[in-house]
C-alpha atoms as a PDB file:
ATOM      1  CA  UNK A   1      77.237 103.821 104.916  1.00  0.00           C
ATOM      2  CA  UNK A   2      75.980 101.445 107.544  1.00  0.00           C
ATOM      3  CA  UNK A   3      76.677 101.139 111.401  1.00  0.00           C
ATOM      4  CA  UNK A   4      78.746  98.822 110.785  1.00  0.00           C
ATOM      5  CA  UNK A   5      81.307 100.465 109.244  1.00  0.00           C
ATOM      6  CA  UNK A   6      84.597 100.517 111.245  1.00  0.00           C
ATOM      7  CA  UNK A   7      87.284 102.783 110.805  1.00  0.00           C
ATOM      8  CA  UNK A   8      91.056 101.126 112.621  1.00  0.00           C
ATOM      9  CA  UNK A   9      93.044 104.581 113.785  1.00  0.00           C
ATOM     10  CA  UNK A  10      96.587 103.796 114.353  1.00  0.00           C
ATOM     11  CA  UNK A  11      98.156 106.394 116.581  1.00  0.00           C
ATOM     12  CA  UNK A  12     100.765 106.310 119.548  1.00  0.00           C
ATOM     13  CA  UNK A  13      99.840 110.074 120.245  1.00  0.00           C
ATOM     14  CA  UNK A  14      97.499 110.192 123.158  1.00  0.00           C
ATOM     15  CA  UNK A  15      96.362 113.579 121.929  1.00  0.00           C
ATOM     16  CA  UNK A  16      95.633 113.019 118.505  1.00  0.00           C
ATOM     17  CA  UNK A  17      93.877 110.259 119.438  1.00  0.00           C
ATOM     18  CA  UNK A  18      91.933 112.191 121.529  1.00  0.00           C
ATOM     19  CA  UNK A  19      91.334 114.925 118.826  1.00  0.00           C
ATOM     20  CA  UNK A  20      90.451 112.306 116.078  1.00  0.00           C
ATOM     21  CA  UNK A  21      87.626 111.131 118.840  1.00  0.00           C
ATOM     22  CA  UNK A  22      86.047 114.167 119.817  1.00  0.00           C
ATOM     23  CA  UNK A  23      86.174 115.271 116.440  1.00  0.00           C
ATOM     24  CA  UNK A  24      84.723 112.037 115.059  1.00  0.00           C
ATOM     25  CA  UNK A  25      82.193 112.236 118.010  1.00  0.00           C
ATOM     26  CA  UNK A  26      80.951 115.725 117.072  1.00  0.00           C
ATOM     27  CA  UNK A  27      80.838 114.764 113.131  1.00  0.00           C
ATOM     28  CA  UNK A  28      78.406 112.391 114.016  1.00  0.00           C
ATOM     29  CA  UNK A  29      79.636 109.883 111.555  1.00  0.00           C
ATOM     30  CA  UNK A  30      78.126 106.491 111.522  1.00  0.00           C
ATOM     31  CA  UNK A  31      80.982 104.812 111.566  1.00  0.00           C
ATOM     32  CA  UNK A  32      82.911 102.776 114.361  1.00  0.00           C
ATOM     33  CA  UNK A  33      86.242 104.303 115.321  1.00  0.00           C
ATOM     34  CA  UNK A  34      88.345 101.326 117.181  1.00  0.00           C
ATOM     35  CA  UNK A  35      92.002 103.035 118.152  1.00  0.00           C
ATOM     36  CA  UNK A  36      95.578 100.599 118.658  1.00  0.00           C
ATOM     37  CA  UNK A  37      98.617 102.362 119.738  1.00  0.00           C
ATOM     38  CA  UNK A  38     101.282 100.911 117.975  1.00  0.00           C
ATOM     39  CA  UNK A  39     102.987  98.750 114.557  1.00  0.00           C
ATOM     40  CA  UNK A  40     102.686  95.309 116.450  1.00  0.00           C
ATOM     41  CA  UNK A  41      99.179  96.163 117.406  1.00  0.00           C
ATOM     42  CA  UNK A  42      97.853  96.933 114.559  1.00  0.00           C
ATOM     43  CA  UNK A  43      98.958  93.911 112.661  1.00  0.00           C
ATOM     44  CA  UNK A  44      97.393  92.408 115.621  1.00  0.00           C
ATOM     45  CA  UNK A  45      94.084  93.811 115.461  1.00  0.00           C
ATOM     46  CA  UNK A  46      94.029  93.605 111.930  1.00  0.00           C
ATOM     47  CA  UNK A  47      95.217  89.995 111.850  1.00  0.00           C
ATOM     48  CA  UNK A  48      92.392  88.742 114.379  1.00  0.00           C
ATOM     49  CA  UNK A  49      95.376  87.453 116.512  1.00  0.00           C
ATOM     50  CA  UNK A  50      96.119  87.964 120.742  1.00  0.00           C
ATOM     51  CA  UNK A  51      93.943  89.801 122.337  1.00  0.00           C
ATOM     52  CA  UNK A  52      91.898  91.059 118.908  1.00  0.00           C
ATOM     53  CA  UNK A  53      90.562  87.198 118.359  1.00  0.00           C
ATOM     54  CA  UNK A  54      87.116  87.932 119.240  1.00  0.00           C
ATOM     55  CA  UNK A  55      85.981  89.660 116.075  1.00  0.00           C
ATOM     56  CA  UNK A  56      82.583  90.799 117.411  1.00  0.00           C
ATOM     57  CA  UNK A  57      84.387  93.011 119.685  1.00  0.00           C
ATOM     58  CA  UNK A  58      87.150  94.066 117.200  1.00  0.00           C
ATOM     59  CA  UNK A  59      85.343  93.700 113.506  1.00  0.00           C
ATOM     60  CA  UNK A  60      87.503  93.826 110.263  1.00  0.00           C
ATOM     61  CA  UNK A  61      87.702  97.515 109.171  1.00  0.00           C
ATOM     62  CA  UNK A  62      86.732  99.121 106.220  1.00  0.00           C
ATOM     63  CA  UNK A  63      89.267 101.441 106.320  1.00  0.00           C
ATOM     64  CA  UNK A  64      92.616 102.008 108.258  1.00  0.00           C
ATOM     65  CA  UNK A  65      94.185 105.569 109.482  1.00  0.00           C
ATOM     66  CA  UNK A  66      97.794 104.763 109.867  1.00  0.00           C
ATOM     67  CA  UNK A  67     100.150 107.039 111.450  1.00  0.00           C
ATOM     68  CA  UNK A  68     104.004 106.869 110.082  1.00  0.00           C
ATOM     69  CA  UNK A  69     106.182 107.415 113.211  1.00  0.00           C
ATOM     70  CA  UNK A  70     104.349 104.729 115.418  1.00  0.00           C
ATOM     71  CA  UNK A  71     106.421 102.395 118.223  1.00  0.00           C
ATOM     72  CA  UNK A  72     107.267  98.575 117.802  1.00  0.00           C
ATOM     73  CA  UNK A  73     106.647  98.644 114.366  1.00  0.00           C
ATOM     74  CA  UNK A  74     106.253 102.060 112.280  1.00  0.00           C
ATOM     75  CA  UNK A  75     103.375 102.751 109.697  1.00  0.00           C
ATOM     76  CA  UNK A  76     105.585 101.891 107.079  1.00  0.00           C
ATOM     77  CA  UNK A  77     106.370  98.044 108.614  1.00  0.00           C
ATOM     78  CA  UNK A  78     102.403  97.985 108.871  1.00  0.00           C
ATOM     79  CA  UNK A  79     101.788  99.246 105.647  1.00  0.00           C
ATOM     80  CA  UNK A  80     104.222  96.663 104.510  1.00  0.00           C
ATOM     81  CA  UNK A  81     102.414  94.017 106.273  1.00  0.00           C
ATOM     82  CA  UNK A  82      98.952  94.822 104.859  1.00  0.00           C
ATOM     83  CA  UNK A  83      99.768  94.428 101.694  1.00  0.00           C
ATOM     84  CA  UNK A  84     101.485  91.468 101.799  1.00  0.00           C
ATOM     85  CA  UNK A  85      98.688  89.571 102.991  1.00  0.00           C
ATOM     86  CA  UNK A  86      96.079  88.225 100.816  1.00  0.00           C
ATOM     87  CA  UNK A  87      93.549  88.825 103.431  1.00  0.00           C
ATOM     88  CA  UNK A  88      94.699  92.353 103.810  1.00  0.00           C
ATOM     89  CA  UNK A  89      95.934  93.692 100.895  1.00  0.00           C
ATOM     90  CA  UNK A  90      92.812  95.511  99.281  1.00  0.00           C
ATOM     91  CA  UNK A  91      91.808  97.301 102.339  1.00  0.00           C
ATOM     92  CA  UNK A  92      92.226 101.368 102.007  1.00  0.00           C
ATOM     93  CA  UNK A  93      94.964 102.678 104.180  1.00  0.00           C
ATOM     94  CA  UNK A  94      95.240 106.539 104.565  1.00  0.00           C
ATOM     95  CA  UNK A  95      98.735 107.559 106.242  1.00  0.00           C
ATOM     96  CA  UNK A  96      97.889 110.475 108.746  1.00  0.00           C
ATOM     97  CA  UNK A  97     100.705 111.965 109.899  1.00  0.00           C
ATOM     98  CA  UNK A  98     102.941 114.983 110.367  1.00  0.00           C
ATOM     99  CA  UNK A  99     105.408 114.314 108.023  1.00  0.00           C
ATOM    100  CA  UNK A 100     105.318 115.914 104.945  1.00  0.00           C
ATOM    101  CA  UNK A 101     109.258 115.125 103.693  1.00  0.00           C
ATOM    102  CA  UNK A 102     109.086 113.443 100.368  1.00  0.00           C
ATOM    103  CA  UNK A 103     110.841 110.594 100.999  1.00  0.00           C
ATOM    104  CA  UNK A 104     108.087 109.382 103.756  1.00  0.00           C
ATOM    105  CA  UNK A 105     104.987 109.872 101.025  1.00  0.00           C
ATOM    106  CA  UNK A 106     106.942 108.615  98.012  1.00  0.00           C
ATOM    107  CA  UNK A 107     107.893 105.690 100.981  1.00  0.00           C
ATOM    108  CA  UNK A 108     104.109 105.411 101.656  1.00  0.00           C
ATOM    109  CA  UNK A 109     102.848 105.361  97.916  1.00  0.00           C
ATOM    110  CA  UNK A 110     105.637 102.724  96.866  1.00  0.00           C
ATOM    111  CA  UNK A 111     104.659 100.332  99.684  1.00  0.00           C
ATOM    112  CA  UNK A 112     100.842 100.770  98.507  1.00  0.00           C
ATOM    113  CA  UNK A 113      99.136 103.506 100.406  1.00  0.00           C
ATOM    114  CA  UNK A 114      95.733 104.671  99.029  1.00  0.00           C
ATOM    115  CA  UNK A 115      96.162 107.982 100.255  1.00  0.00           C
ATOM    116  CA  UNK A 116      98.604 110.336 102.260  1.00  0.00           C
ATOM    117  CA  UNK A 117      97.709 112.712 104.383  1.00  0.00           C
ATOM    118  CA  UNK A 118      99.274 115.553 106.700  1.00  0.00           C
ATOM    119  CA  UNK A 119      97.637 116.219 110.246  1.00  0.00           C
ATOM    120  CA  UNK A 120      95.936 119.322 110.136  1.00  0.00           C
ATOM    121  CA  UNK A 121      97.025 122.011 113.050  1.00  0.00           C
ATOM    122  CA  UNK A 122      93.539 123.588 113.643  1.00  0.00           C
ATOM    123  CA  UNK A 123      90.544 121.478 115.149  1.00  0.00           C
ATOM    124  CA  UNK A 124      88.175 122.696 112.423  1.00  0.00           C
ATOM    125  CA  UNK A 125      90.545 121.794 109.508  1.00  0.00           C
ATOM    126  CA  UNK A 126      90.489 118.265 111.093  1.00  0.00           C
ATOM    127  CA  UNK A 127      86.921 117.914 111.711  1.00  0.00           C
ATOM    128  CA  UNK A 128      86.666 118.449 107.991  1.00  0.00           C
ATOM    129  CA  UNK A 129      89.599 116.298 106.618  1.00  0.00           C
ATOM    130  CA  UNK A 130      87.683 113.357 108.788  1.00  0.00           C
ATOM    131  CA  UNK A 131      84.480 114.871 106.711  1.00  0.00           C
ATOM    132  CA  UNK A 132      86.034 114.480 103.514  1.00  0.00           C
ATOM    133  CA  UNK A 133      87.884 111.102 104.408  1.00  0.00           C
ATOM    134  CA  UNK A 134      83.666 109.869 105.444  1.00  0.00           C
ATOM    135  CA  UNK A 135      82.084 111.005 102.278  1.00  0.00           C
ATOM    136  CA  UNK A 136      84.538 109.910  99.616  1.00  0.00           C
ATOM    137  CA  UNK A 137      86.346 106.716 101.105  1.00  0.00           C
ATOM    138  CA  UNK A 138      83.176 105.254 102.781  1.00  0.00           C
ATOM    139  CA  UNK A 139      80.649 106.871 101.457  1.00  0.00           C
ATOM    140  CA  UNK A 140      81.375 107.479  97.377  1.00  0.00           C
ATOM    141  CA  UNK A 141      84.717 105.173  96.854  1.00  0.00           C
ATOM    142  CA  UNK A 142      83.662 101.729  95.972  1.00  0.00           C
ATOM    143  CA  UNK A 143      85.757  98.907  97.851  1.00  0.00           C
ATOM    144  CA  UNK A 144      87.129  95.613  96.615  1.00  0.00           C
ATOM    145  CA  UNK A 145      85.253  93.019  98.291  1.00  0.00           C
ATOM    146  CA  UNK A 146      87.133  91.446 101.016  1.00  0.00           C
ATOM    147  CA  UNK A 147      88.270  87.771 100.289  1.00  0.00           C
ATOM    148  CA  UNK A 148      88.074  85.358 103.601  1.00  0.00           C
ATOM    149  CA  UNK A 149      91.462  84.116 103.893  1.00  0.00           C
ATOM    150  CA  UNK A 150      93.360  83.385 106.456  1.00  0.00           C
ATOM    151  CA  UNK A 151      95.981  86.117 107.977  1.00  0.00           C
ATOM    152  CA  UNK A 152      99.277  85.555 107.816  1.00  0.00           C
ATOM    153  CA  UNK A 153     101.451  86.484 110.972  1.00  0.00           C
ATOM    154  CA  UNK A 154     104.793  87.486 109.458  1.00  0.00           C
END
């Protein structure tokens, strides 16, 4: 895993946010954590559109943690989005959220989700889901090689 590796944390809760940070932070992972608060953000960010043109200050990630319940558009609408776009569409998304009903995940893994994952409640059980999430997804999983095409805005 290299520096840069860049990890795109979608999440509207200014507290898990913060968790996710320190707990990234204290990991000591060598990997770039760039937060958006929001569904039309996102797309933005990942896009390279609005304020997210300048991709030296907002690379591509390698991998995106997408909340569910998220404002203007939700994770779903996002998820939606990614895959849909021929730029997009190979890059791992893990859904990490606090829903665990059934109808979200099976909701997740029909729109294309690589993984789905509940927010832990305890600090240490999220300092080592972010572990885990490291090791295998950029560390062990091997990704598709990202295509250079153009992003589609829709």
């Amino acid at each position: 895993m290299s520096r840069s590796t860049v990890i795109l944390h979608v999440e509207d809760d200014t507290n898990d946010v913060t968790l996710v940070n320190l707990m990234h932070r204290k990991g000591k992972f060598e990997s770039e954590l760039k937060v958006v608060g929001d569904g039309e953000e996102a797309i933005s960010y990942l896009g390279g559109m609005d304020s997210f043109a300048d991709r030296e200050k907002y690379p591509f990630p390698n991998l995106v943690l997408l909340d569910l319940k998220l404002p203007k558009k939700s994770g779903l609408e996002v998820l939606q989005w990614i895959r849909s776009n021929a730029a997009t569409r190979r890059l791992p998304v893990i859904m990490l959220t606090s829903s665990n009903q059934q109808d979200d995940i099976r909701s997740a893994y029909d729109l294309g989700a690589n993984s789905y994952l509940v927010k832990p409640g305890e600090l240490s059980s999220l300092g080592t889901l972010l572990k885990v999430i490291h090791e295998y997804w950029l560390g062990m999983n091997q990704p598709a090689v990202m295509e250079s095409i153009p992003v589609t805005s829709s």
